[in-house]
C-alpha atoms as a PDB file:
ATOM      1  CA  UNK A   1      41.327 -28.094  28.898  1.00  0.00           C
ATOM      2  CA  UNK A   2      43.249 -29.016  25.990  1.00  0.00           C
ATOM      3  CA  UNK A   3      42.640 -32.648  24.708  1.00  0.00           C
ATOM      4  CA  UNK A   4      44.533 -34.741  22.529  1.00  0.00           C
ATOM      5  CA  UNK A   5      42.118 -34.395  19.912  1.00  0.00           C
ATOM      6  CA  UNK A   6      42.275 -30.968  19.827  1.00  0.00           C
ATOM      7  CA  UNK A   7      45.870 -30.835  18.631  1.00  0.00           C
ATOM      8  CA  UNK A   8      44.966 -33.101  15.883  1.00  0.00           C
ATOM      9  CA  UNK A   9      42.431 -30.458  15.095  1.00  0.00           C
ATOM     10  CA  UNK A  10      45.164 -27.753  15.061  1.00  0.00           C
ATOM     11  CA  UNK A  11      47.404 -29.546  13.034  1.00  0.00           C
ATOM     12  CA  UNK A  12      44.602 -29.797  10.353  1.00  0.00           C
ATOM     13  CA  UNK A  13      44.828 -33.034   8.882  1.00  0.00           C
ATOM     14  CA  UNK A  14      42.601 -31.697   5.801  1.00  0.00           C
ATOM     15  CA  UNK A  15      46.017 -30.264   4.938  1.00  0.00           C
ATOM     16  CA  UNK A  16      48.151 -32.784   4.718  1.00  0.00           C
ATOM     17  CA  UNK A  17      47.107 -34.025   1.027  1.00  0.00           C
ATOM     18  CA  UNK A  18      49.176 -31.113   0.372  1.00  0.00           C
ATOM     19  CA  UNK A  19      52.302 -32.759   1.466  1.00  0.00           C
ATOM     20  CA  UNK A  20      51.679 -36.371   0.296  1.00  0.00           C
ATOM     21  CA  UNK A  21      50.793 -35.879  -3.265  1.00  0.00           C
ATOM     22  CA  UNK A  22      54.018 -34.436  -4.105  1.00  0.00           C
ATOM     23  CA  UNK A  23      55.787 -37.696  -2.736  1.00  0.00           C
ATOM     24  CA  UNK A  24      53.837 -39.675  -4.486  1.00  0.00           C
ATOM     25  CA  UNK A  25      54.115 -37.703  -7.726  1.00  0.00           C
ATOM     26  CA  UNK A  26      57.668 -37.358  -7.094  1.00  0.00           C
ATOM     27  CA  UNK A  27      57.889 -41.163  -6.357  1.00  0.00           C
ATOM     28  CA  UNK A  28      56.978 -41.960  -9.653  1.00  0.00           C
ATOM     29  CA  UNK A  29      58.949 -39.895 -11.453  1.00  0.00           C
ATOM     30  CA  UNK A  30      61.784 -41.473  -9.979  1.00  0.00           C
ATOM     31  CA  UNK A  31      60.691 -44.952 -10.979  1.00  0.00           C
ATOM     32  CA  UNK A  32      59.927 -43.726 -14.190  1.00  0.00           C
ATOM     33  CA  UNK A  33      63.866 -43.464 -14.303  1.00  0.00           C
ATOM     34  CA  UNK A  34      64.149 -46.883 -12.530  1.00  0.00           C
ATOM     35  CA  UNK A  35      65.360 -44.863  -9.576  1.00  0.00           C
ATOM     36  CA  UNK A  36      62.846 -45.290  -6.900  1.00  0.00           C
ATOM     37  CA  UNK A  37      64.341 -46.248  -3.417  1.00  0.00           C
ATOM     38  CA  UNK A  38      60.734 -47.490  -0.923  1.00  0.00           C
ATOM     39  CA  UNK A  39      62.411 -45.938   2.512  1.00  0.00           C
ATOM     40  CA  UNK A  40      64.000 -42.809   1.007  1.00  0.00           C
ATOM     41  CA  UNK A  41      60.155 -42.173  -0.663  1.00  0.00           C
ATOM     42  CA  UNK A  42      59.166 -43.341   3.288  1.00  0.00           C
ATOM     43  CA  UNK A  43      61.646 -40.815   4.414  1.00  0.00           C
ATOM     44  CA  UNK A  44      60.871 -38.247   1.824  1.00  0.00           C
ATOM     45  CA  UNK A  45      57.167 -38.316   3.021  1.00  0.00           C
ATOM     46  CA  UNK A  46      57.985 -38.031   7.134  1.00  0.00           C
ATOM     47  CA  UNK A  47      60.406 -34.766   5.572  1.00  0.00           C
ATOM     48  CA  UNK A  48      57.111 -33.732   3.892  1.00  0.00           C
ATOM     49  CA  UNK A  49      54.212 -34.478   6.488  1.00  0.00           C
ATOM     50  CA  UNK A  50      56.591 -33.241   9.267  1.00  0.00           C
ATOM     51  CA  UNK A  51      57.311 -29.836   7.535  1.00  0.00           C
ATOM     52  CA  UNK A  52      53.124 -29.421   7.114  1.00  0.00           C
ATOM     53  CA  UNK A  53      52.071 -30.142  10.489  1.00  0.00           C
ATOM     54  CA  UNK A  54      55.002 -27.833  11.723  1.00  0.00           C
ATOM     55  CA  UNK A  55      53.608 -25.094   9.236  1.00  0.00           C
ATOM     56  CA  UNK A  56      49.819 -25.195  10.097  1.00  0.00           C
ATOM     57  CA  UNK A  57      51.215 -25.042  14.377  1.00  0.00           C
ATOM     58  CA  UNK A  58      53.304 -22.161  13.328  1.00  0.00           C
ATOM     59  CA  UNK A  59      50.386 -20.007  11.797  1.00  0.00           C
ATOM     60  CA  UNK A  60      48.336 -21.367  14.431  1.00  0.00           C
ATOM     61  CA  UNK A  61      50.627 -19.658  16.986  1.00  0.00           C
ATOM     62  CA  UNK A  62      51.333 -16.337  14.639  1.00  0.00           C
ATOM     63  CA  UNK A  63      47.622 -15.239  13.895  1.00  0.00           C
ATOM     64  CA  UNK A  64      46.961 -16.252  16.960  1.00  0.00           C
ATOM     65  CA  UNK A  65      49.581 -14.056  18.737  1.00  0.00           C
ATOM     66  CA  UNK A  66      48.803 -11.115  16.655  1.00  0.00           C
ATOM     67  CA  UNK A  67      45.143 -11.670  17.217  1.00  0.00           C
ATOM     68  CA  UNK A  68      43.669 -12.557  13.579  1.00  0.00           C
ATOM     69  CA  UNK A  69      41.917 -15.715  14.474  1.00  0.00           C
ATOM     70  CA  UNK A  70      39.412 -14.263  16.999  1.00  0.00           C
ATOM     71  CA  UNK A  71      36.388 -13.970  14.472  1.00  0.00           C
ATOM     72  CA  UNK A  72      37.759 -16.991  12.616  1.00  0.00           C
ATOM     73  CA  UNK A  73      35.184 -18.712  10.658  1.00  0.00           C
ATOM     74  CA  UNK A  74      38.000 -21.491   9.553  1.00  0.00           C
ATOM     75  CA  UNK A  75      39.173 -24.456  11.511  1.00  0.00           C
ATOM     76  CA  UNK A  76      39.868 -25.016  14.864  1.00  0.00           C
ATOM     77  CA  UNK A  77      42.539 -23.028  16.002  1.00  0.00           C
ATOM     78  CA  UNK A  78      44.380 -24.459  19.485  1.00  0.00           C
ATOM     79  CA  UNK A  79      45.933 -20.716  20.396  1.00  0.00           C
ATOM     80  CA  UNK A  80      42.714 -18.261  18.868  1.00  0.00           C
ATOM     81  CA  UNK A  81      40.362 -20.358  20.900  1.00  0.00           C
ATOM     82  CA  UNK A  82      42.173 -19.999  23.901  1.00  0.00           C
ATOM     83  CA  UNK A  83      42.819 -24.061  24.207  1.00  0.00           C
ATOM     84  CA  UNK A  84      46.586 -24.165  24.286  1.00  0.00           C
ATOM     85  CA  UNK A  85      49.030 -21.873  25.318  1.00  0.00           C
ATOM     86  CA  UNK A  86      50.787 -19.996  22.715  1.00  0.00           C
ATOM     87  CA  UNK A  87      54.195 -21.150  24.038  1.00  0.00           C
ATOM     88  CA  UNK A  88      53.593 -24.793  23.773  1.00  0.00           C
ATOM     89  CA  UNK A  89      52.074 -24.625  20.429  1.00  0.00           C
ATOM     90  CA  UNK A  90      55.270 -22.589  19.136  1.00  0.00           C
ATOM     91  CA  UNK A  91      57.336 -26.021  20.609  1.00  0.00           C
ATOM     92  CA  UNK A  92      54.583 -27.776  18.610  1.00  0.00           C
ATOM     93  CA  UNK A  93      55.431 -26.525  15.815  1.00  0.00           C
ATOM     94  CA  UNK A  94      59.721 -26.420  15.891  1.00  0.00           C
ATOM     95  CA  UNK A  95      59.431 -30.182  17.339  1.00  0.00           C
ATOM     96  CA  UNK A  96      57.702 -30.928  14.183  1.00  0.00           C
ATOM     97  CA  UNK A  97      60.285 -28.993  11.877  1.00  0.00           C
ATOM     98  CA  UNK A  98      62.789 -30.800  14.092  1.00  0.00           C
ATOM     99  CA  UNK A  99      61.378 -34.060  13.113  1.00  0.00           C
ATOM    100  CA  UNK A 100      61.504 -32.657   9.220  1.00  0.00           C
ATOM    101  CA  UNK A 101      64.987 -31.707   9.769  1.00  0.00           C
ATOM    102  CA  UNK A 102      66.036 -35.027  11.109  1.00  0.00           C
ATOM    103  CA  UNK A 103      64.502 -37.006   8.558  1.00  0.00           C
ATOM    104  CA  UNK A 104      65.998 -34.721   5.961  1.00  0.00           C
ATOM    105  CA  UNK A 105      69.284 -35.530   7.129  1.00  0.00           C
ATOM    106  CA  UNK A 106      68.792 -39.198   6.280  1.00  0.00           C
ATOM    107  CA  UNK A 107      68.157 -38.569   2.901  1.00  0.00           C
ATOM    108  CA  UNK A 108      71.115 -36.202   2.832  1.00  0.00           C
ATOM    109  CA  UNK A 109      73.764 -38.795   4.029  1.00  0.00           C
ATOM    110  CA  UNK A 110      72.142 -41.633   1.949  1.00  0.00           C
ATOM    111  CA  UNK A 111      72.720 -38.879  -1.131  1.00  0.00           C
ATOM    112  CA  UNK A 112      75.867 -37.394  -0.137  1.00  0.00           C
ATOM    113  CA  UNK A 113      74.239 -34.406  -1.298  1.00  0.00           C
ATOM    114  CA  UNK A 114      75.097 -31.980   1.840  1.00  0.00           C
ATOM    115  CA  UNK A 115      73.476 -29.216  -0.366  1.00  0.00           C
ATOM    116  CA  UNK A 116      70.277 -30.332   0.236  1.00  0.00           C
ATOM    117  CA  UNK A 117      70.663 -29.064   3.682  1.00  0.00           C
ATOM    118  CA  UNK A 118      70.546 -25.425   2.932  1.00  0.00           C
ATOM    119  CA  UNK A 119      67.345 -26.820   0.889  1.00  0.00           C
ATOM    120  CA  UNK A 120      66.185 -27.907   4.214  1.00  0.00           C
ATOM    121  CA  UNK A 121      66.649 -24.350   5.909  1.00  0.00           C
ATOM    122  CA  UNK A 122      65.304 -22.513   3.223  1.00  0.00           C
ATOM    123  CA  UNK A 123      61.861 -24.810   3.571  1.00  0.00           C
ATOM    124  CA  UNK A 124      62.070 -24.458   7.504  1.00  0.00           C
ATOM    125  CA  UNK A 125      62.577 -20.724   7.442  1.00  0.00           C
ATOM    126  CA  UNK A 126      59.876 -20.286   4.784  1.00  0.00           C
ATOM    127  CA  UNK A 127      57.571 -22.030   6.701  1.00  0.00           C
ATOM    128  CA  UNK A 128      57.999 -20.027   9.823  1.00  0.00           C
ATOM    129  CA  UNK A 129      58.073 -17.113   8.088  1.00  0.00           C
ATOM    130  CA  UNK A 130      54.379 -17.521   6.306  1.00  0.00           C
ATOM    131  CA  UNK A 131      53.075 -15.963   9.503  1.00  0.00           C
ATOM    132  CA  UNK A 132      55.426 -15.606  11.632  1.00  0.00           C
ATOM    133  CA  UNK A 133      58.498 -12.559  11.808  1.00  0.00           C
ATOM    134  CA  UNK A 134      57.508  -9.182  12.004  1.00  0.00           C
ATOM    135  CA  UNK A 135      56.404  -8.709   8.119  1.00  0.00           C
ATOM    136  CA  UNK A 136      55.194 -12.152   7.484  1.00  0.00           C
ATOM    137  CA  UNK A 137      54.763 -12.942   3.739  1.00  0.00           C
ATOM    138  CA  UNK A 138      51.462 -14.448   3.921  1.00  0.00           C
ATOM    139  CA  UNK A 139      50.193 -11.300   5.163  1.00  0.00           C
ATOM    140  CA  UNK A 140      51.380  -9.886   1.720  1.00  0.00           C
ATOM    141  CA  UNK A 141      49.651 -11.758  -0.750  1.00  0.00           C
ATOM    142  CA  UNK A 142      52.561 -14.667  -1.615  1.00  0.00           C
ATOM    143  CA  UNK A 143      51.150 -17.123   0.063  1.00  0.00           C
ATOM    144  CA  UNK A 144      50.615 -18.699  -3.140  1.00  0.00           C
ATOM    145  CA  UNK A 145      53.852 -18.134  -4.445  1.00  0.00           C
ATOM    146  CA  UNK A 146      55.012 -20.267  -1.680  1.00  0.00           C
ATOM    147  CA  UNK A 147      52.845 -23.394  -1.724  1.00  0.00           C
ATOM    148  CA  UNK A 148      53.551 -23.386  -5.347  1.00  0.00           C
ATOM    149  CA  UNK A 149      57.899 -23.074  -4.812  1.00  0.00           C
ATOM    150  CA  UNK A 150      57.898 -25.368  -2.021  1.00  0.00           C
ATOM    151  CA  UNK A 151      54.853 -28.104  -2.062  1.00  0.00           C
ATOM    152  CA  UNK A 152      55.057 -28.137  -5.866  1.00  0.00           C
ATOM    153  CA  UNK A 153      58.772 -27.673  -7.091  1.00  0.00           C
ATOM    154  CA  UNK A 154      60.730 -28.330  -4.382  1.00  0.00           C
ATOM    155  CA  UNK A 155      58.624 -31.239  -2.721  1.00  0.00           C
ATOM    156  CA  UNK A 156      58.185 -33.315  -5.785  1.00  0.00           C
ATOM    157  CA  UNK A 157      61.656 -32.628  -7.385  1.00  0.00           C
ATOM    158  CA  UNK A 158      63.110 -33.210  -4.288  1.00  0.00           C
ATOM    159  CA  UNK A 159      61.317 -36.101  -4.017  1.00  0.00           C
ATOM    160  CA  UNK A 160      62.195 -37.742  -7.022  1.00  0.00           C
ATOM    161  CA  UNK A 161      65.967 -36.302  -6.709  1.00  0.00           C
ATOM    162  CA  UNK A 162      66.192 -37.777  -3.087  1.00  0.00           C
ATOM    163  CA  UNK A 163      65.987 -41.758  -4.511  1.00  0.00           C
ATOM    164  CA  UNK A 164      66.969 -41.384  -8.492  1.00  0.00           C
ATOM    165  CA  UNK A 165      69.946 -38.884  -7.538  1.00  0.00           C
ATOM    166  CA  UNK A 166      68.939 -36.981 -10.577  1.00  0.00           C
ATOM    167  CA  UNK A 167      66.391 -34.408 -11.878  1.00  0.00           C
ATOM    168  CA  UNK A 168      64.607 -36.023 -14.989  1.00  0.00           C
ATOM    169  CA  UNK A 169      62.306 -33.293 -17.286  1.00  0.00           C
ATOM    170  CA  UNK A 170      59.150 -35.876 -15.967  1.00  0.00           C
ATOM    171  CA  UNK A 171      60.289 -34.691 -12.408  1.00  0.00           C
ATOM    172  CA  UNK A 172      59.806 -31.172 -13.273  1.00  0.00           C
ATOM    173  CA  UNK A 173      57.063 -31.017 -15.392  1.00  0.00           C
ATOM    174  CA  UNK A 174      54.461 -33.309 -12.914  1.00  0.00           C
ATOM    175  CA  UNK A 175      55.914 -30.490 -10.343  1.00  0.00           C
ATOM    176  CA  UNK A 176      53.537 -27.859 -11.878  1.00  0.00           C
ATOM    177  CA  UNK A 177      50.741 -29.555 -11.641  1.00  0.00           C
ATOM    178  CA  UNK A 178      50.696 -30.162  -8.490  1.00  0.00           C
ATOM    179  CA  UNK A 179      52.230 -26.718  -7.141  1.00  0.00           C
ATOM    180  CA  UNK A 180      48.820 -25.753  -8.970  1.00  0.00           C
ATOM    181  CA  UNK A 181      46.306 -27.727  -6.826  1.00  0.00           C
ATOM    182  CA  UNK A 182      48.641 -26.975  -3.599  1.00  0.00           C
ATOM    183  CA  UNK A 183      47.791 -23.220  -4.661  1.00  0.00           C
ATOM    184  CA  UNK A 184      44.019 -24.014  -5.208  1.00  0.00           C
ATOM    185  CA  UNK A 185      43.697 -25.097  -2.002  1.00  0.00           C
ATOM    186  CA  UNK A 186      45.079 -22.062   0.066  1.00  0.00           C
ATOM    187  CA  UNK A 187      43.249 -19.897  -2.735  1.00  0.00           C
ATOM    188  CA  UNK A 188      39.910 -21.775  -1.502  1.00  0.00           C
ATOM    189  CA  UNK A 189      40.882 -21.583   1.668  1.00  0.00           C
ATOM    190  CA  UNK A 190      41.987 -17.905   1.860  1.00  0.00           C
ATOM    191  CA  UNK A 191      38.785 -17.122  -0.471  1.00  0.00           C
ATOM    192  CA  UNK A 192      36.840 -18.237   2.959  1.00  0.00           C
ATOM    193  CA  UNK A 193      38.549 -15.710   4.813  1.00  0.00           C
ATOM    194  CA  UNK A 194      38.511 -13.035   2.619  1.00  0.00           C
ATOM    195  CA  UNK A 195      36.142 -10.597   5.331  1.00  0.00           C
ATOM    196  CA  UNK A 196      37.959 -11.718   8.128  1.00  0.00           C
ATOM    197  CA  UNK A 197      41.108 -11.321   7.083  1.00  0.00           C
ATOM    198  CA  UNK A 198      40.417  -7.747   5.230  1.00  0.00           C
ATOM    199  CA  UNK A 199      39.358  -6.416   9.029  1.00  0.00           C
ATOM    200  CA  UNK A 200      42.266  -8.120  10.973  1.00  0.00           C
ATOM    201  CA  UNK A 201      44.810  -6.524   8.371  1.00  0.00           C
ATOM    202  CA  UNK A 202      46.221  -9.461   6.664  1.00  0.00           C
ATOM    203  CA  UNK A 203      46.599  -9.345   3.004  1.00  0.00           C
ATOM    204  CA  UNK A 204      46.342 -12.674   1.492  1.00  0.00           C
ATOM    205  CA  UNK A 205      46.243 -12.875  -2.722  1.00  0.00           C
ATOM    206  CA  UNK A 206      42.438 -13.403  -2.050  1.00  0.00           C
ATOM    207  CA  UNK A 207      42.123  -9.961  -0.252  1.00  0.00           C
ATOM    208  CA  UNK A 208      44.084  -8.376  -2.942  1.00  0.00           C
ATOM    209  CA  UNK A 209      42.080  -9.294  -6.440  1.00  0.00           C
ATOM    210  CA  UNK A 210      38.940  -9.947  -4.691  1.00  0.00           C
ATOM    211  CA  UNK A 211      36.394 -12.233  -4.506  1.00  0.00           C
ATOM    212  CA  UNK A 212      35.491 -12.979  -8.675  1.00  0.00           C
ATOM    213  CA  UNK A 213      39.339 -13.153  -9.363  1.00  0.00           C
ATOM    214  CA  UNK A 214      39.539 -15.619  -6.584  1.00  0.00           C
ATOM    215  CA  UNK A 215      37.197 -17.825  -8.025  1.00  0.00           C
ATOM    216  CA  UNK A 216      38.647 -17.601 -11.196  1.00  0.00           C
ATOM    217  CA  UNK A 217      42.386 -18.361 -10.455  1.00  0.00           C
ATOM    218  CA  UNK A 218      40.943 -21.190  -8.443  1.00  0.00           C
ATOM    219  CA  UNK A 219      39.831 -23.102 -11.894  1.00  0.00           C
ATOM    220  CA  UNK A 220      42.483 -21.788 -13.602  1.00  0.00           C
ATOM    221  CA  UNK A 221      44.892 -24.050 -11.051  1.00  0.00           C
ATOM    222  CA  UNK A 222      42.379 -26.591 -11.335  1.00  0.00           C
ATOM    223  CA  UNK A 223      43.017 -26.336 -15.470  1.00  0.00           C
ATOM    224  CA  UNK A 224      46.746 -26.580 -15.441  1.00  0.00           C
ATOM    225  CA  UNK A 225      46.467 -29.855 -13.605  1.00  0.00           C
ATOM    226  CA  UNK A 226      44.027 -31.091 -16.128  1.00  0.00           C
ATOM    227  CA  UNK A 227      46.816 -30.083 -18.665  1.00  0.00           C
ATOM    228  CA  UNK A 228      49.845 -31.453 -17.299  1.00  0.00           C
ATOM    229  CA  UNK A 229      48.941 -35.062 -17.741  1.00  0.00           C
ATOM    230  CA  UNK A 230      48.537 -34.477 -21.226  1.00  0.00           C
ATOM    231  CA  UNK A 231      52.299 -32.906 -21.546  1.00  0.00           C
ATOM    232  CA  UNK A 232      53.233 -35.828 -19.628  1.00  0.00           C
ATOM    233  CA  UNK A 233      51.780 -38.375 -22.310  1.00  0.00           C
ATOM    234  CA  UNK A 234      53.909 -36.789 -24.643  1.00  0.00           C
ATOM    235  CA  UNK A 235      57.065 -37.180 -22.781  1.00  0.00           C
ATOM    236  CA  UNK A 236      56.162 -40.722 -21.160  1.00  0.00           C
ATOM    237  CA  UNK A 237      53.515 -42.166 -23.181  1.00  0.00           C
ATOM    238  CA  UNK A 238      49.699 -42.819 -22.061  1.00  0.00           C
ATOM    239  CA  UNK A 239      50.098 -43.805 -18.971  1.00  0.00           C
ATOM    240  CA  UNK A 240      50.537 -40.213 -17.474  1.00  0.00           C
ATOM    241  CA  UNK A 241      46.814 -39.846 -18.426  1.00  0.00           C
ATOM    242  CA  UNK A 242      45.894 -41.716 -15.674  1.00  0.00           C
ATOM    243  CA  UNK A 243      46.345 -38.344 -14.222  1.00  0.00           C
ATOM    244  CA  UNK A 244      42.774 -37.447 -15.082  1.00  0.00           C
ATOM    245  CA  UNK A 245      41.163 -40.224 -13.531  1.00  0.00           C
ATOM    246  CA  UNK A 246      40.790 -37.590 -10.980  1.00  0.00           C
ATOM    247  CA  UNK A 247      38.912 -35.134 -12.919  1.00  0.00           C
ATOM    248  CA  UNK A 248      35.479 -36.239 -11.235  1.00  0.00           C
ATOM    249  CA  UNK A 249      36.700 -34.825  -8.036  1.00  0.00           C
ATOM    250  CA  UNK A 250      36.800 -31.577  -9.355  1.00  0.00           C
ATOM    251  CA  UNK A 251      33.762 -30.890 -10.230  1.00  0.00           C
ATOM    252  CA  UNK A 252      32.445 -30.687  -6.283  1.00  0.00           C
ATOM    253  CA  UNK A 253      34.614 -28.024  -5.442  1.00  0.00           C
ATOM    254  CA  UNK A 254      34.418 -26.244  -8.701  1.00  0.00           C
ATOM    255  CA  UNK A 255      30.799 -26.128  -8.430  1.00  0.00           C
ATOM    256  CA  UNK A 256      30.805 -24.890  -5.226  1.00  0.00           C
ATOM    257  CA  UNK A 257      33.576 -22.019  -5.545  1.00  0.00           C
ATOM    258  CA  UNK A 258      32.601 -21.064  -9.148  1.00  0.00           C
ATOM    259  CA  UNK A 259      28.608 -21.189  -7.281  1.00  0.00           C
ATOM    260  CA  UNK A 260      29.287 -18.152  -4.953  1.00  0.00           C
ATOM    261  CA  UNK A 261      29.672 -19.903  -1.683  1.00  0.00           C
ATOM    262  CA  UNK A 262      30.747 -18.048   1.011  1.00  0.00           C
ATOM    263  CA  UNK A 263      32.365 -18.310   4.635  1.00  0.00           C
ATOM    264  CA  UNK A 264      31.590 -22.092   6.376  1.00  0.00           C
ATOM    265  CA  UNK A 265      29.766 -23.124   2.679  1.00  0.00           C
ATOM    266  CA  UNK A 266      33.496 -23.189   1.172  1.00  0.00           C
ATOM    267  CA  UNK A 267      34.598 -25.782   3.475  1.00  0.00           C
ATOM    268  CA  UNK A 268      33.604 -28.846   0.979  1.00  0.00           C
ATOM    269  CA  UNK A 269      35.471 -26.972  -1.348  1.00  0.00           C
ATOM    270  CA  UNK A 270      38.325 -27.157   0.636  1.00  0.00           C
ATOM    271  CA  UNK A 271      38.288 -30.530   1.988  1.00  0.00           C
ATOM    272  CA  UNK A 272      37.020 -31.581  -1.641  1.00  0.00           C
ATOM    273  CA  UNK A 273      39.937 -29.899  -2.953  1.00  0.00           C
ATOM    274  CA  UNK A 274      42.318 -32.006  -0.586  1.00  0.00           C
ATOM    275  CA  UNK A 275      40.883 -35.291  -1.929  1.00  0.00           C
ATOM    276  CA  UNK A 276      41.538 -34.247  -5.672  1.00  0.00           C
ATOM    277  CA  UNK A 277      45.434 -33.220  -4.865  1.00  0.00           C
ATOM    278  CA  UNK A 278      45.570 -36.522  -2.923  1.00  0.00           C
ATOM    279  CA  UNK A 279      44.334 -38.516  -5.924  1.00  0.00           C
ATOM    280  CA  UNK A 280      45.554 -36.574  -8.729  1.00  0.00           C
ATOM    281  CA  UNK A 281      49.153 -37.513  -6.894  1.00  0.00           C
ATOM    282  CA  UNK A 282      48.455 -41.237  -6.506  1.00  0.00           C
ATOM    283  CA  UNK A 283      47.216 -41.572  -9.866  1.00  0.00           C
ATOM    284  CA  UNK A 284      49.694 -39.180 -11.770  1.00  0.00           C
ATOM    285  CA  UNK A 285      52.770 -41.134  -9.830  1.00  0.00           C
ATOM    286  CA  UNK A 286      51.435 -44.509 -10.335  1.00  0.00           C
ATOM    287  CA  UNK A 287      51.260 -43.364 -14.349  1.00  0.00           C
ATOM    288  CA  UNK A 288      54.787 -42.281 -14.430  1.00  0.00           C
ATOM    289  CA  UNK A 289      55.693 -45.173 -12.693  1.00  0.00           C
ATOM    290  CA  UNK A 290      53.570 -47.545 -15.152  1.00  0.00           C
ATOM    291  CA  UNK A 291      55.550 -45.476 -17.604  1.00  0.00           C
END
């Protein structure tokens, strides 16, 4: 019997760092340009949450489907575990894009920028197709690719764009940073999966280079977001260091990636990771804004 906390489970709130740290990032950009609007961030961040929780329903229904989440050692999974029907998690997931989409158009008529609606497609279409379609893309090792384009680039610039009405260099560059961690986190996550995924056929980046490249792209992303305030300083002054206020909430996950873990011992990694995004977002925005 399906229970309401069990589609809280499947939409995997340990996720959803991944789409708030971008708005805030993106948030202070734009005041950093005194062009920060509160209920178009507001907006920005329902566009943002929406979009993940329709994402993590949609793979939830595609491995699923095809059958890749029966030895899952990962998270709760509504349709693999037999809880939920597969048809009413698919709904799940395009009443959650829906929700996206109509909070997207908000932001379009307060811009007047009716471009931003094929933006809106492209993000809807890429997150269905992750897993879902007949050649899914996260079964092909750009899963990363992905998180990077649309919760790094696209999520904070769009962010920032959706209140200042512009695209400001500090817009951009706190982008890549964040893309980074976004990436570190499926890369954990993925580096979990690695056996399971190998005998169910689907080809994540992790599956690809292995376990020991894994673990080193993971502190590599880590790296470039202990970088980017730095560049930031530069272009802003000091305050974007506040960026690295979250460096102490790397070293968890570092530890325990860079240690060897495997299977259910990466999970602190991967919530620990969330946390850091989360912060590193907070912080970074608040020292663009204080810019």
């Amino acid at each position: 019997m399906r229970t309401t906390a069990q589609w809280v489970s499947g939409a995997r709130p340990r996720t959803l760092p991944a789409a708030v740290a971008p708005v805030l990032a993106g948030t202070g950009a734009a005041t950093a340009v005194d062009g920060a609007v509160a209920w178009r961030a507001v907006v920005a961040g329902v566009v943002a949450l929406a979009l993940q929780v329709g994402v993590n329903y949609a793979n939830d229904y595609s491995d699923g489907v095809r059958g890749t989440d029966e030895n899952r050692v990962g998270p709760f999974r509504l349709v693999g575990s037999g809880a939920a029907r597969p048809s009413a998690v698919k709904a799940a997931a395009f009443a959650a894009f829906g929700v996206g989409a109509l909070a997207g158009l908000a932001l379009v008529v307060a811009t007047g920028a009716w471009w931003l609606i094929a933006v809106g497609a492209v993000c809807i279409a890429a997150a269905w197709g992750y897993t879902g379609t007949s050649r899914p893309y996260g079964y092909r090792g750009l899963g990363e690719v992905a998180v990077f384009v649309f919760f790094g680039l696209v999520a904070v610039i769009g962010t920032t764009f959706a209140q200042a009405e512009r695209v400001p260099a500090e817009a951009v560059v706190a982008a890549v940073p964040v893309g980074a961690l976004a990436c570190a986190l499926l890369v954990a996550n993925n580096l979990r999966d690695i056996p399971t995924d190998a005998v169910s056929g689907k080809r994540t980046l992790a599956v690809k280079i292995g376990d020991r490249r894994s673990r080193l792209l993971y502190a590599a992303l880590v790296a470039v977001a202990g970088v980017a305030p730095v560049v930031l300083a530069f272009l802003t002054g000091p305050w974007a260091l506040l960026g690295l206020l979250a460096a102490p909430l790397a070293v968890g996950p570092l530890r325990v990636v860079l240690g060897g873990s495997l299977g259910r011992a990466l999970v602190p990694a991967i919530a620990g990771t969330g946390k850091l995004q989360l912060a590193y977002g907070a912080l970074l925005g608040l020292g663009l804004a204080l810019s």
